[in-house]
N, C-alpha and C. Protein backbone atom coordinates (compact mmCIF):
# COMPACT_ATOMS: atom_id res chain seq x y z
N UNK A 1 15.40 0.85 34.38
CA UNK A 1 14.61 -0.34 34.52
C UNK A 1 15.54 -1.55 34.39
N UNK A 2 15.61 -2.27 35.40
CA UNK A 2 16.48 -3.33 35.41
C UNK A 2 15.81 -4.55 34.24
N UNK A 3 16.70 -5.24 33.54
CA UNK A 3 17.04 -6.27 32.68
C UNK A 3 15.85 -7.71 33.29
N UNK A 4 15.18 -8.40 32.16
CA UNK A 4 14.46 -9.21 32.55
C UNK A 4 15.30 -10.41 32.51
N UNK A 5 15.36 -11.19 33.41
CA UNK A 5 16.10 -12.23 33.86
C UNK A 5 15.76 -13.90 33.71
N UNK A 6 14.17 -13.64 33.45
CA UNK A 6 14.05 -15.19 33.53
C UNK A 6 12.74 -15.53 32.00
N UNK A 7 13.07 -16.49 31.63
CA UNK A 7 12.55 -16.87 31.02
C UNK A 7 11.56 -16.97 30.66
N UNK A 8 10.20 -17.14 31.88
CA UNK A 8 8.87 -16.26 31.51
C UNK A 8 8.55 -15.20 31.16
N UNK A 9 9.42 -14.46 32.02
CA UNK A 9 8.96 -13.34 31.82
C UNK A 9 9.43 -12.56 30.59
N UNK A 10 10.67 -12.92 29.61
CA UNK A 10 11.05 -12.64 28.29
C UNK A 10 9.59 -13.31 27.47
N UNK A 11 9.27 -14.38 27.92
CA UNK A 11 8.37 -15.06 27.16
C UNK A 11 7.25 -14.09 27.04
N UNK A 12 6.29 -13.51 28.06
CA UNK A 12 5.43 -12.51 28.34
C UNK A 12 5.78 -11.39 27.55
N UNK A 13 6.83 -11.31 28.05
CA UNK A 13 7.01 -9.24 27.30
C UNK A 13 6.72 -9.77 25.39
N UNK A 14 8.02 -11.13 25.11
CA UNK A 14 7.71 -10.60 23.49
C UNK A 14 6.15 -11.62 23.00
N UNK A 15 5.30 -12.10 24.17
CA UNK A 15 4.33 -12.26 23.80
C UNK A 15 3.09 -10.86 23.90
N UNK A 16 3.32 -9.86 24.43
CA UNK A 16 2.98 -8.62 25.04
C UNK A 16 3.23 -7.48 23.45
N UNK A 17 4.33 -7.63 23.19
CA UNK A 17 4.93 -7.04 21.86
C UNK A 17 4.20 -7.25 20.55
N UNK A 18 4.13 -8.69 20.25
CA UNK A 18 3.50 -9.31 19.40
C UNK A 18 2.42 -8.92 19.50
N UNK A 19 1.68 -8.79 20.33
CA UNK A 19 -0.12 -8.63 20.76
C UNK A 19 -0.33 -7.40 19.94
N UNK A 20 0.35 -6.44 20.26
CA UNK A 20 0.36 -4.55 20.37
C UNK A 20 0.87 -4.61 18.56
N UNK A 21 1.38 -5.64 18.33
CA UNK A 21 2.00 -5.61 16.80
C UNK A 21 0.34 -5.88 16.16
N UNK A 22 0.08 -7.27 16.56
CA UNK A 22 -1.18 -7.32 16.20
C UNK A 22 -2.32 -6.75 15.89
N UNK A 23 -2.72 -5.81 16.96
CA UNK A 23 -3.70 -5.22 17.60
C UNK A 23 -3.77 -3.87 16.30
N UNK A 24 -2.25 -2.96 16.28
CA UNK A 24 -2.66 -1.92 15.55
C UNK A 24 -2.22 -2.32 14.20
N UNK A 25 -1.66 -3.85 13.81
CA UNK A 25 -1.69 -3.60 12.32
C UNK A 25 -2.43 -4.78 11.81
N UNK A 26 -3.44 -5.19 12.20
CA UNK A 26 -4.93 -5.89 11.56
C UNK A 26 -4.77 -5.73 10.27
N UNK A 27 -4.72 -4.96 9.51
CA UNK A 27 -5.50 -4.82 8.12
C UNK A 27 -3.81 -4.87 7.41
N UNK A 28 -2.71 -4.73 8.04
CA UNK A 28 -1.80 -5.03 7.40
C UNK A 28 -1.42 -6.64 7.69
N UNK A 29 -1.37 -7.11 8.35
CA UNK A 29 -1.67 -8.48 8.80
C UNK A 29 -1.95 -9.70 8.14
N UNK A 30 -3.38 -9.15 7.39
CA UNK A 30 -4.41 -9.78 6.78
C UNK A 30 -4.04 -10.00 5.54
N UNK A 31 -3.72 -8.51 4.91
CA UNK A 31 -2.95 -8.31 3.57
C UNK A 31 -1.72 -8.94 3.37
N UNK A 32 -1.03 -9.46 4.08
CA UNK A 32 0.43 -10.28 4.58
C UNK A 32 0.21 -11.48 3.92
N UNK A 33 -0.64 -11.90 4.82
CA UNK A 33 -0.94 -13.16 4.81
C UNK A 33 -1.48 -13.62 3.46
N UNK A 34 -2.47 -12.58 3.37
CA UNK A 34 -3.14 -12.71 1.66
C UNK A 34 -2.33 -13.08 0.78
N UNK A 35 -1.19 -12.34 0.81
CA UNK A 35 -0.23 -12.12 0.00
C UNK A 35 1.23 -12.71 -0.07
N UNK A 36 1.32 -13.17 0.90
CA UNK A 36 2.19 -14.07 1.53
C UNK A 36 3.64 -13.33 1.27
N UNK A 37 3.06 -11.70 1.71
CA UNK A 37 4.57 -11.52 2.01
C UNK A 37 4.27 -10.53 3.60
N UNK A 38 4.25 -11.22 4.32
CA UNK A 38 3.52 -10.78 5.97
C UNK A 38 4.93 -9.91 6.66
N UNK A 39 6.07 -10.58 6.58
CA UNK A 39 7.07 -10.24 6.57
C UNK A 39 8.06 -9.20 5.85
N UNK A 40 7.62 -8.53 5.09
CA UNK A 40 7.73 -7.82 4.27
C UNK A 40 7.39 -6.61 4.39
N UNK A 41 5.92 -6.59 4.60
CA UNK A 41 5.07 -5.75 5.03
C UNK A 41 5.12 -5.24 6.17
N UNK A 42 5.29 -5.92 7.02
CA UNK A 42 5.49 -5.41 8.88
C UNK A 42 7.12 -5.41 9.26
N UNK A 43 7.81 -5.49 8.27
CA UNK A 43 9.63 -5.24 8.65
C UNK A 43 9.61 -4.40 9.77
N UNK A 44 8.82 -2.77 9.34
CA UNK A 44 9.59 -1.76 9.94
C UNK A 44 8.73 -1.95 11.67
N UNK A 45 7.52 -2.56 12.12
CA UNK A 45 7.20 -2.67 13.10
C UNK A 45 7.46 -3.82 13.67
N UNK A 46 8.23 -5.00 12.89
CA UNK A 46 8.53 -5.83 13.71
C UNK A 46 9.98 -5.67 14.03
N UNK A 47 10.81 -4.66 13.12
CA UNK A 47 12.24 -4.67 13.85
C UNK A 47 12.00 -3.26 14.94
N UNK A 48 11.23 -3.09 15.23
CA UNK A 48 10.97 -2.01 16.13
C UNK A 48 10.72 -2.87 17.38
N UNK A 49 10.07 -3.40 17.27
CA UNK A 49 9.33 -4.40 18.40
C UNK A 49 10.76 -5.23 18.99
N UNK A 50 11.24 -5.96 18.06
CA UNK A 50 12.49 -6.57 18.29
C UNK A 50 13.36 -5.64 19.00
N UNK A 51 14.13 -4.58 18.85
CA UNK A 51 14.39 -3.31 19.15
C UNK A 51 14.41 -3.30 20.89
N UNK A 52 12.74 -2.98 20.91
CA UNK A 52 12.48 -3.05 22.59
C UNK A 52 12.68 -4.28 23.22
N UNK A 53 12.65 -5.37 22.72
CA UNK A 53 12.61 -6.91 23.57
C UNK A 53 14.16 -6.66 23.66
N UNK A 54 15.01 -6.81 22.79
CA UNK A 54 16.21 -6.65 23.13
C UNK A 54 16.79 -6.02 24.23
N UNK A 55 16.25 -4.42 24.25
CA UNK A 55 16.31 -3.59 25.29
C UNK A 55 15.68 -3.85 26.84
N UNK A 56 15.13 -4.74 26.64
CA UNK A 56 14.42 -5.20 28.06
C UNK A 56 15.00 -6.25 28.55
N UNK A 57 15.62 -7.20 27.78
CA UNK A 57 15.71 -8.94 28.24
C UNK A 57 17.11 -9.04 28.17
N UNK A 58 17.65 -9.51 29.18
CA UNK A 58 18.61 -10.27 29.66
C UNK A 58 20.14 -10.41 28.26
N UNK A 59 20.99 -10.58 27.86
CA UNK A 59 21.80 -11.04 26.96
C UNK A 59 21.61 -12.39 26.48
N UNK A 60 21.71 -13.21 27.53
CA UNK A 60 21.63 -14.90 27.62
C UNK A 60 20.43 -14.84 27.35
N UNK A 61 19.02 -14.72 27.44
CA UNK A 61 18.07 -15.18 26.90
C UNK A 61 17.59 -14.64 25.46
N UNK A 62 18.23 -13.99 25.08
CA UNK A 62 18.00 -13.12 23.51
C UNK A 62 18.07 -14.80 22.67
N UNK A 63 19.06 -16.06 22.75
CA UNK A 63 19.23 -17.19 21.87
C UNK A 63 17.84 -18.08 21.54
N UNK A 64 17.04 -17.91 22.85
CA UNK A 64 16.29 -18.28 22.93
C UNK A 64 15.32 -18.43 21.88
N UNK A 65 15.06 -17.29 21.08
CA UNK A 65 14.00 -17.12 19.67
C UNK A 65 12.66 -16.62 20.65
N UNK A 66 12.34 -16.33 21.78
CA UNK A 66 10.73 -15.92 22.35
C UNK A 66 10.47 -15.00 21.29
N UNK A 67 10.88 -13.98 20.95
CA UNK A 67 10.36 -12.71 19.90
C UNK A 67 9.55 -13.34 19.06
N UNK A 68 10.44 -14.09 18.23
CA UNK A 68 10.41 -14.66 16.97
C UNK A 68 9.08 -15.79 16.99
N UNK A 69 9.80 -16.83 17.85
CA UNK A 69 8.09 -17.55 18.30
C UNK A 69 6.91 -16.89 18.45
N UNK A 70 6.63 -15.50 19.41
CA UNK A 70 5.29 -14.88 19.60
C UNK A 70 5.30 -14.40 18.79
N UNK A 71 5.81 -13.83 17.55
CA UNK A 71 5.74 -13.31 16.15
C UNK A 71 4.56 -14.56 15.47
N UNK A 72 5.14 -15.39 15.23
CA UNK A 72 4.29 -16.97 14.78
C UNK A 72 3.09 -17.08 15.29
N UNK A 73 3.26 -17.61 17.14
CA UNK A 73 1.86 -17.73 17.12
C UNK A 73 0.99 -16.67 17.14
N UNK A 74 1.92 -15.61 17.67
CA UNK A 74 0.28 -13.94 17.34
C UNK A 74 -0.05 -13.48 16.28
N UNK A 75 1.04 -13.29 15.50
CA UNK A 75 0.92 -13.31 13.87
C UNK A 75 -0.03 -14.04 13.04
N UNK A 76 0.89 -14.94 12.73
CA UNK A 76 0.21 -16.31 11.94
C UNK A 76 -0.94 -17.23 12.21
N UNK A 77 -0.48 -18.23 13.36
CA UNK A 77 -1.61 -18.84 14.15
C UNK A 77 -2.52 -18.63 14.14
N UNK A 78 -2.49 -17.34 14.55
CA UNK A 78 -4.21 -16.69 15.17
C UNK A 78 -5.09 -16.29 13.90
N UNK A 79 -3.99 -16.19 13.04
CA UNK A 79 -4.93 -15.92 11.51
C UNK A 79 -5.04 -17.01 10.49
N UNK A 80 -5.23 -18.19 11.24
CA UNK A 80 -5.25 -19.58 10.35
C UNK A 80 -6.69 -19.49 9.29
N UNK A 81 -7.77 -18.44 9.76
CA UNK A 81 -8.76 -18.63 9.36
C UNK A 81 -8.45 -17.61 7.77
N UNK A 82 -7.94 -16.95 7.99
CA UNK A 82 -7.28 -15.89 6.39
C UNK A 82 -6.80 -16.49 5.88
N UNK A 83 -7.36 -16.23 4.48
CA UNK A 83 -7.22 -17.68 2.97
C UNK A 83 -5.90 -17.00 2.85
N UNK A 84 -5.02 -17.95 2.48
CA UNK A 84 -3.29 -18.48 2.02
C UNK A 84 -3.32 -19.30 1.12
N UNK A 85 -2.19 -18.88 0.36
CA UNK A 85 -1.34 -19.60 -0.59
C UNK A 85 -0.32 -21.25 0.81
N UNK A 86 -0.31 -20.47 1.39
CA UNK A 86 0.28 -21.03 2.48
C UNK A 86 -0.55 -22.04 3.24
N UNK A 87 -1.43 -22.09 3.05
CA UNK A 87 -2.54 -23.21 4.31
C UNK A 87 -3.39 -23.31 3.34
């Protein structure tokens, strides 16, 4: 499978990644956030995730941070409504 080249489309895949991160770990997510260690908790599926974006996208666009950003807004963002120490 040839290397993703442009910038949307890195944008898509680790917004695509993030989703599927989302989707099956809800209840770890929640507890993250609760707890405000979200990052902690999802290490081993978010360096997995990271893992494949790497493996898909380009060299030159890895500086970019897309992973890391759709981590934020699919992650976090979307769970503004889950009580935090943080918000």
């Amino acid at each position: 499978m040839p290397l993703i080249e442009t910038e949307d489309a890195a944008r898509r895949l680790a917004r695509a990644i993030a989703s599927d991160l989302s989707l099956y770990n809800e209840e770890k997510i929640i507890q993250g956030i609760r707890n405000d260690n979200l990052f902690e908790v999802l290490t081993e599926e978010i360096e997995e995730g990271r893992a494949l974006f790497r493996s898909r996208v380009a060299p030159a666009l890895l500086a970019r941070n897309f992973y890391d950003r759709a981590l934020i807004d699919i992650l976090v963002k979307s769970k503004g409504h889950v009580p935090s120490k943080l918000w």
